[in-house]
N, C-alpha and C. Protein backbone atom coordinates (compact mmCIF):
# COMPACT_ATOMS: atom_id res chain seq x y z
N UNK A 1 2.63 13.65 -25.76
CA UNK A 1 1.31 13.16 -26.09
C UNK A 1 0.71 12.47 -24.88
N UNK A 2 -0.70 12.34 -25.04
CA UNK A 2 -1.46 11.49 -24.05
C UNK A 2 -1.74 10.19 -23.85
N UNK A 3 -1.82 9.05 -23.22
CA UNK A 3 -2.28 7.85 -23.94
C UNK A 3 -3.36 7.75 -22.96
N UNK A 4 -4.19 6.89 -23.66
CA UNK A 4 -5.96 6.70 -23.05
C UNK A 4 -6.43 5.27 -22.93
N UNK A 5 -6.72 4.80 -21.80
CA UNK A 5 -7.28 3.57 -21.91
C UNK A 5 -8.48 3.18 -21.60
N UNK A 6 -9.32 2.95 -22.10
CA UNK A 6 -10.95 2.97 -21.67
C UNK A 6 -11.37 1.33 -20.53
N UNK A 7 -12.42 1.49 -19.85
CA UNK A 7 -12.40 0.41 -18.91
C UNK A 7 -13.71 0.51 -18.72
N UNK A 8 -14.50 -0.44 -18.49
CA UNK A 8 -16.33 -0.55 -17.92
C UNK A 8 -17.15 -1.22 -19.02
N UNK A 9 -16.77 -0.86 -19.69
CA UNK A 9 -17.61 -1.88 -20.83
C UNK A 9 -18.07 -3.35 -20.72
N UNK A 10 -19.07 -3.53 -20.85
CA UNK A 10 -19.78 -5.06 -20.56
C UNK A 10 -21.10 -5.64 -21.36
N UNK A 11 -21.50 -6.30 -20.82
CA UNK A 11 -22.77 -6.63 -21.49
C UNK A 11 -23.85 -6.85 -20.57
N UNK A 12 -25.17 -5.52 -20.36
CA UNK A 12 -26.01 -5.43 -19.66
C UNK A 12 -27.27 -5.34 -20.36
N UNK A 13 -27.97 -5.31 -19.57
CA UNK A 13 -30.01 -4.90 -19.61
C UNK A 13 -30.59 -4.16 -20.35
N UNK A 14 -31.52 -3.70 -20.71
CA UNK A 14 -32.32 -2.55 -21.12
C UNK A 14 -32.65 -2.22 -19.62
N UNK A 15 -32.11 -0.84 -19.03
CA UNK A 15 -32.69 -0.41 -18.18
C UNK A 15 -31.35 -0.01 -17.08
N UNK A 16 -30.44 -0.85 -17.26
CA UNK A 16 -29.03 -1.25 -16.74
C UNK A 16 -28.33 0.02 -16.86
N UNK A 17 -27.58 -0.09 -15.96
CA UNK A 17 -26.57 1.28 -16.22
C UNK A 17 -24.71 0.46 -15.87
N UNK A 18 -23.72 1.45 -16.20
CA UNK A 18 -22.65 1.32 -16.60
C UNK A 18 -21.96 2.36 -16.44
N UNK A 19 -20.67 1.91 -15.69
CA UNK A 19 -19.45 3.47 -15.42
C UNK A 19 -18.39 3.12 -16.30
N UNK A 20 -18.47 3.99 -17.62
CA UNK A 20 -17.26 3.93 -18.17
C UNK A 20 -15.78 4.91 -17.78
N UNK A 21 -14.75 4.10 -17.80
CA UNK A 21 -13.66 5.12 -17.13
C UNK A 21 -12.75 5.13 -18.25
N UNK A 22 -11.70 6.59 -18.30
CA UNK A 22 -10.91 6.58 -19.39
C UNK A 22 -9.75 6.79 -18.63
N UNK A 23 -8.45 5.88 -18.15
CA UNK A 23 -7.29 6.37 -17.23
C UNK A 23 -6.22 7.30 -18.37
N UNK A 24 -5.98 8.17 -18.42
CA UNK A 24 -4.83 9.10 -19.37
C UNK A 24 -3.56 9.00 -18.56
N UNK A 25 -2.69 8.99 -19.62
CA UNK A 25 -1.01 9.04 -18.70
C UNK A 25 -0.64 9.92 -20.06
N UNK A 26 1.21 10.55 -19.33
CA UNK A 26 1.84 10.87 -20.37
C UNK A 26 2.09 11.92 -20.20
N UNK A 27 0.74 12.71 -19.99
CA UNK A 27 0.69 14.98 -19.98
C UNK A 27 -0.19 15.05 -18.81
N UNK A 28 -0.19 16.54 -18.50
CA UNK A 28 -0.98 16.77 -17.58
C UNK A 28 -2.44 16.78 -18.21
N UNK A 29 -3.43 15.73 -17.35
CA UNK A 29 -4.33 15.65 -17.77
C UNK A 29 -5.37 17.28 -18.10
N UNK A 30 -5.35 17.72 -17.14
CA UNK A 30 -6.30 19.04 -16.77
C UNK A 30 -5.62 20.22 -18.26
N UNK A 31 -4.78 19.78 -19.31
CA UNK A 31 -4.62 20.58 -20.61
C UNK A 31 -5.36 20.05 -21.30
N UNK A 32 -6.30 19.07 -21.15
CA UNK A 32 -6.55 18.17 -22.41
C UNK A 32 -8.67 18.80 -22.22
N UNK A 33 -9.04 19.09 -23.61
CA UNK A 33 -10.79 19.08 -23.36
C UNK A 33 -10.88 17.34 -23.96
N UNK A 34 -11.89 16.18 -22.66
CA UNK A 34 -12.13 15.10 -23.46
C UNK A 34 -13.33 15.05 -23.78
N UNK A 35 -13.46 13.96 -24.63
CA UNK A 35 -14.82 13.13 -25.72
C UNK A 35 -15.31 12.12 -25.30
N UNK A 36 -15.92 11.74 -25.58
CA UNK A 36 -16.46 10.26 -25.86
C UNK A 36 -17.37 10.34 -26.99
N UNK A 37 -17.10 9.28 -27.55
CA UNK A 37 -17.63 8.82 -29.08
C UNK A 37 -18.35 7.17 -28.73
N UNK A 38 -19.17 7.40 -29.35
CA UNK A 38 -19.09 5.58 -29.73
C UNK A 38 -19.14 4.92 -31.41
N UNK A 39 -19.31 4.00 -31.54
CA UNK A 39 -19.33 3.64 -33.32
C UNK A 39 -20.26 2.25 -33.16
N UNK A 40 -21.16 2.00 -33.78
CA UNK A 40 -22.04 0.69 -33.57
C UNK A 40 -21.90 0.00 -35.05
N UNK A 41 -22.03 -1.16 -34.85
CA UNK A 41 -21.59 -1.91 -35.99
C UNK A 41 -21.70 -1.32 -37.78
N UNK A 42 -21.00 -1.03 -38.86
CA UNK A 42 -21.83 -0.31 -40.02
C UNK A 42 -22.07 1.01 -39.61
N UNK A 43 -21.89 1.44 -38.97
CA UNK A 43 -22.35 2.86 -39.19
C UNK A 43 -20.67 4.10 -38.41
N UNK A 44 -20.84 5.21 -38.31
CA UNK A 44 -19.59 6.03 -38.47
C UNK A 44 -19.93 6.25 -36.83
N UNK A 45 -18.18 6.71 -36.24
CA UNK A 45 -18.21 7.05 -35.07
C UNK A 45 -18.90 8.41 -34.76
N UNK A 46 -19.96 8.17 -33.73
CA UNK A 46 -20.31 10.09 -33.28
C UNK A 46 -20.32 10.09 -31.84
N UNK A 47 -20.29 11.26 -31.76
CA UNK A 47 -20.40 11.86 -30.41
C UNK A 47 -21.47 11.46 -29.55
N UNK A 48 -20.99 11.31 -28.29
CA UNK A 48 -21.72 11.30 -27.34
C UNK A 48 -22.08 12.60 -26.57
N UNK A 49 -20.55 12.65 -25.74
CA UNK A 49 -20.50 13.46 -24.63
C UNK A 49 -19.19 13.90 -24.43
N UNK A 50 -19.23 15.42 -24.14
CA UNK A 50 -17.71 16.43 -24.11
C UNK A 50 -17.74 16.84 -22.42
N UNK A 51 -16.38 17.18 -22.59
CA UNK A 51 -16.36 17.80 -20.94
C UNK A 51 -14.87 18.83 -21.38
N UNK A 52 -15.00 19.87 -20.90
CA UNK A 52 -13.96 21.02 -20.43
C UNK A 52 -12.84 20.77 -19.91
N UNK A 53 -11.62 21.33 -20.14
CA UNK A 53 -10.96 20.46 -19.35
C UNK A 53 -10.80 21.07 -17.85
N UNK A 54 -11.26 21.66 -17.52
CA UNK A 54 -11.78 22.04 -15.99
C UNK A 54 -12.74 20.97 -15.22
N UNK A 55 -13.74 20.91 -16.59
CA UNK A 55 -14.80 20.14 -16.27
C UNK A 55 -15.84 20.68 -15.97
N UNK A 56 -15.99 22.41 -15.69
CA UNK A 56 -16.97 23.15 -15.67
C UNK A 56 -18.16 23.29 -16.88
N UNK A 57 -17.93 23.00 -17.97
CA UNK A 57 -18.39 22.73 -19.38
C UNK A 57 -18.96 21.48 -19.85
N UNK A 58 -19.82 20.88 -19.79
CA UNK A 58 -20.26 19.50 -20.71
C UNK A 58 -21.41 19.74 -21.53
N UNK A 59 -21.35 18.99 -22.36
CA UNK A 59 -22.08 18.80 -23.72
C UNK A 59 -22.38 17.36 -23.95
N UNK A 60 -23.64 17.67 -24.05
CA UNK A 60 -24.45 15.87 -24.56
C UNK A 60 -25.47 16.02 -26.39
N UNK A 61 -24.90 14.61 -27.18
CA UNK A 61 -25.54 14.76 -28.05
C UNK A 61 -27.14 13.97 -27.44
N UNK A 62 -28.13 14.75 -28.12
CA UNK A 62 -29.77 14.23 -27.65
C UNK A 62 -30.21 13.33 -27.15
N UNK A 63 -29.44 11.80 -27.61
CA UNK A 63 -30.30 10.76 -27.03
C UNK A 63 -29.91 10.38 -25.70
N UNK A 64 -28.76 11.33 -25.60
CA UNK A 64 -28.35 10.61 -23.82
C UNK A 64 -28.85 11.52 -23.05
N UNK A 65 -28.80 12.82 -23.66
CA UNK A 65 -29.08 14.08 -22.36
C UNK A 65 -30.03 13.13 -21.39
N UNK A 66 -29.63 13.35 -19.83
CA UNK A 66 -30.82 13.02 -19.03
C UNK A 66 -30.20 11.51 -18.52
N UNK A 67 -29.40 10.55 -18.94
CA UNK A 67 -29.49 9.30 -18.74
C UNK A 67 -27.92 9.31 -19.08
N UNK A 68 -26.82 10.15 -19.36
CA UNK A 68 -25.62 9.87 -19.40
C UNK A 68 -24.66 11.08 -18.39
N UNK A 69 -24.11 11.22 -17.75
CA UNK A 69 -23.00 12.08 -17.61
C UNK A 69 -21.63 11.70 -17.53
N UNK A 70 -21.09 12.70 -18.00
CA UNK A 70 -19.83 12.95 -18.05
C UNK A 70 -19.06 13.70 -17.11
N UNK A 71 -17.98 13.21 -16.74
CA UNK A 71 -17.43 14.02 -16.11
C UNK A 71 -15.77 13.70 -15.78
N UNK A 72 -15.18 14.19 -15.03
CA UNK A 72 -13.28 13.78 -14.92
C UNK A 72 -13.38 14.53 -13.54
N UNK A 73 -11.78 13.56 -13.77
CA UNK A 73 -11.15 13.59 -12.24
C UNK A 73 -9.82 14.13 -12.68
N UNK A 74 -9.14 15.52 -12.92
CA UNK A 74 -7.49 16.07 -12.91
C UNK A 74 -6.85 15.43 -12.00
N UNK A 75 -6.90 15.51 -10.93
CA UNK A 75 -5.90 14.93 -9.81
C UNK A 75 -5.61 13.52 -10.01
N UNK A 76 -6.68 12.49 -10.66
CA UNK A 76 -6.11 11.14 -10.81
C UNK A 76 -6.27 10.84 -12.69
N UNK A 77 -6.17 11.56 -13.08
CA UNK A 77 -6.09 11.86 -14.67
C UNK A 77 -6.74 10.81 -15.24
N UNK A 78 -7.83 10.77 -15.10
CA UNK A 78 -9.61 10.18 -15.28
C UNK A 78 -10.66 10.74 -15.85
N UNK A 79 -11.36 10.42 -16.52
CA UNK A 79 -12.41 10.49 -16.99
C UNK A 79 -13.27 9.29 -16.66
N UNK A 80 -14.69 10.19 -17.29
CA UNK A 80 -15.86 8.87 -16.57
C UNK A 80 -16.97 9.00 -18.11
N UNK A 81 -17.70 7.99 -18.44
CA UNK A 81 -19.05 8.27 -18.65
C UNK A 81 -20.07 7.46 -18.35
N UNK A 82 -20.61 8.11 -17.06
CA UNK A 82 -21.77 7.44 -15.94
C UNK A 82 -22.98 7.59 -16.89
N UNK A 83 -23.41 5.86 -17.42
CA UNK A 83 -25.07 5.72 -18.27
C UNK A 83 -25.77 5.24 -17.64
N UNK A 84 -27.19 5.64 -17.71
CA UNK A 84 -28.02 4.99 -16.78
C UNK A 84 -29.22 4.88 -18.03
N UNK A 85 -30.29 4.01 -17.80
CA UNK A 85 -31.23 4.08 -18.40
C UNK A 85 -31.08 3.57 -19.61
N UNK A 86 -29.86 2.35 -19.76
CA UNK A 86 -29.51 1.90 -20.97
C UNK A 86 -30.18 1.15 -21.96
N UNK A 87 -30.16 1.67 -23.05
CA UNK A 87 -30.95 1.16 -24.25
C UNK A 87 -30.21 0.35 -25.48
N UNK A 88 -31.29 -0.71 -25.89
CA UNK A 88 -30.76 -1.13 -27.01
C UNK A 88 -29.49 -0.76 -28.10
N UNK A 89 -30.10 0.49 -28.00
CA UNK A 89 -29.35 1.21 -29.51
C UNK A 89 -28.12 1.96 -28.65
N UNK A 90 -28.07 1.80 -27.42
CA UNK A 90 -26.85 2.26 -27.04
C UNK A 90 -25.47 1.51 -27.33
N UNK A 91 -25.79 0.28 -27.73
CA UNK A 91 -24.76 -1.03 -28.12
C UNK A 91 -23.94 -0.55 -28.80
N UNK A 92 -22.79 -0.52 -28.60
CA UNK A 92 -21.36 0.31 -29.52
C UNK A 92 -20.11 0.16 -28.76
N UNK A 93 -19.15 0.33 -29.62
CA UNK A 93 -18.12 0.60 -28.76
C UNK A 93 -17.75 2.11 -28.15
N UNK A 94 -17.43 2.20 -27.19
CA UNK A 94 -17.15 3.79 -26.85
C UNK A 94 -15.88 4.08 -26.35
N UNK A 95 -15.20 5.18 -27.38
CA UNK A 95 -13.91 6.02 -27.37
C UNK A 95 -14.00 7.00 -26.46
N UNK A 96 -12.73 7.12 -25.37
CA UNK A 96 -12.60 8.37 -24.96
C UNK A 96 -11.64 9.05 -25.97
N UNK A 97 -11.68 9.95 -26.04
CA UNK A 97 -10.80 11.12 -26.83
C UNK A 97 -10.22 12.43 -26.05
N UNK A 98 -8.93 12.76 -26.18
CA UNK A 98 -7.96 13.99 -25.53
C UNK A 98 -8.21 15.05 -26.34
N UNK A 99 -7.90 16.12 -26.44
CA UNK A 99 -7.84 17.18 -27.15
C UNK A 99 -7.01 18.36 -26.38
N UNK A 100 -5.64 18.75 -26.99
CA UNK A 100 -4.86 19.56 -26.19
C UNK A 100 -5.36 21.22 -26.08
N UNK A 101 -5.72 21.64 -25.32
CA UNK A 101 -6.48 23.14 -25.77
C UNK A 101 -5.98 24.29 -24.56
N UNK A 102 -6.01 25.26 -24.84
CA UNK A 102 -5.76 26.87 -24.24
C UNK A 102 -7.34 27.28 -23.31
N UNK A 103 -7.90 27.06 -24.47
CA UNK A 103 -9.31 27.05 -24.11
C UNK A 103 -10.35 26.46 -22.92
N UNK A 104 -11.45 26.94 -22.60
CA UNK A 104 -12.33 26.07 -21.52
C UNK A 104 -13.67 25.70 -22.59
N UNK A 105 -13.37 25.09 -23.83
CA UNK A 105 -14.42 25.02 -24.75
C UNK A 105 -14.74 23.54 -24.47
N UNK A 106 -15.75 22.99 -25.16
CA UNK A 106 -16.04 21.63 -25.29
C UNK A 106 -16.01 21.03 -26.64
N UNK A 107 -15.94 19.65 -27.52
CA UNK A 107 -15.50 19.68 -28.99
C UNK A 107 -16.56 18.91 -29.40
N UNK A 108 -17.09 18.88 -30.35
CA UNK A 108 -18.27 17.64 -30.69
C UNK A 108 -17.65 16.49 -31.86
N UNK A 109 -16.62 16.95 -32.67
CA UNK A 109 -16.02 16.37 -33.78
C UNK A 109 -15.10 15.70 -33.91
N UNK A 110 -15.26 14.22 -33.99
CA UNK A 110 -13.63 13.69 -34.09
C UNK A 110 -12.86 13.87 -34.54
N UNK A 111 -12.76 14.62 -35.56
CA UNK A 111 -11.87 15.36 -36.09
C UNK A 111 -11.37 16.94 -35.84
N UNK A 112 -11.59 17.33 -34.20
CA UNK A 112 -10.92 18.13 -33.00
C UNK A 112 -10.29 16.99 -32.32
N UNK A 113 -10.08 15.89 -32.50
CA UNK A 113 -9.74 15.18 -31.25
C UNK A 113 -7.87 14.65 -31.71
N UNK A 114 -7.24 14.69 -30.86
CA UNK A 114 -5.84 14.24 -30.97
C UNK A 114 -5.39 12.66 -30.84
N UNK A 115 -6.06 12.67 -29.92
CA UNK A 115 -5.74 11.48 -29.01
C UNK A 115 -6.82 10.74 -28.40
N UNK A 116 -6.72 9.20 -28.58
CA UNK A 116 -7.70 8.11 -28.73
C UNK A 116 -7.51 6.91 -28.18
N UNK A 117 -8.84 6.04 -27.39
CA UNK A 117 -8.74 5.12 -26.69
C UNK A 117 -8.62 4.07 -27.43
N UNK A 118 -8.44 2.81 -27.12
CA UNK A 118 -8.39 1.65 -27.98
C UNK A 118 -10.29 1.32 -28.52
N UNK A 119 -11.07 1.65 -27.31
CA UNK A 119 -12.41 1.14 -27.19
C UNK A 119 -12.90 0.30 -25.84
N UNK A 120 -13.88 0.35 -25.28
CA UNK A 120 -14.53 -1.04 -24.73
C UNK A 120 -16.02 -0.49 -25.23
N UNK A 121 -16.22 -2.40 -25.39
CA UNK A 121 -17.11 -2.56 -25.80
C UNK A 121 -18.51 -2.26 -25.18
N UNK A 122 -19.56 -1.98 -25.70
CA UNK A 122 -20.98 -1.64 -24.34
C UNK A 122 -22.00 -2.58 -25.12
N UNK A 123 -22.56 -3.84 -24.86
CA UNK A 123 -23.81 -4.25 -25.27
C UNK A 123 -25.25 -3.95 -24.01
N UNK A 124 -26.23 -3.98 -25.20
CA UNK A 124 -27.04 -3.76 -24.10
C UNK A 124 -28.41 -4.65 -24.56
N UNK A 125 -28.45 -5.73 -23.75
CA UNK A 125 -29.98 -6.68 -24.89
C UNK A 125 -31.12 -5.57 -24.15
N UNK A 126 -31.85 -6.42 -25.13
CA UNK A 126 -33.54 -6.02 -24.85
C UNK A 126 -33.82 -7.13 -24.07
């Protein structure tokens, strides 16, 4: 199995940006397609942003397209999710997620996902 630890989380601006990193140990990273999720207080975890596990592949849910990317590093078994243009309602905690795959697909559902970060937290005032 994989283990995942998320890192960057803070408390910034409206307007502010933020590098979230996910370090993986355990497997070879470059088998795994990852996630990021977040969950904001009361309400259910969703998707953000997917990446391939090549990394040739990413997927953004709507409100970030444009102001979030995603992306990883195989050789230092990393993940990232670089936000810029941060908003209020971005305030949540955000999960990276593993997913062991054959495939060069990307996953939108936490329930494709195997393997899970503890969280860091992201506030963002107005």
């Amino acid at each position: 199995q994989v283990q995942l630890v998320e890192s960057g989380g803070g408390l910034v601006q409206t307007g502010d940006s933020l590098r979230l990193s996910c370090a993986a140990s355990g497997r070879t990273f470059s088998n795994y397609a990852m996630g990021w999720f977040r969950q904001a207080p009361g309400k259910e975890r969703e998707f953000v942003a997917a990446i391939s596990r090549s990394g040739s592949t990413t997927y953004y849910r709507d409100s970030v397209k444009g102001r979030f990317t995603i992306s990883r590093d195989n050789a230092e078994n990393a993940g990232y999710l670089h936000m810029n243009s941060l908003k209020p309602e971005d305030t949540a905690v955000y999960y990276c997620a593993a997913k062991r795959v054959l495939s060069t697909g990307v996953f939108t559902s936490t329930s494709g996902y195997d393997y899970w970060g503890q969280g860091t937290q992201v506030t963002v005032s107005s």
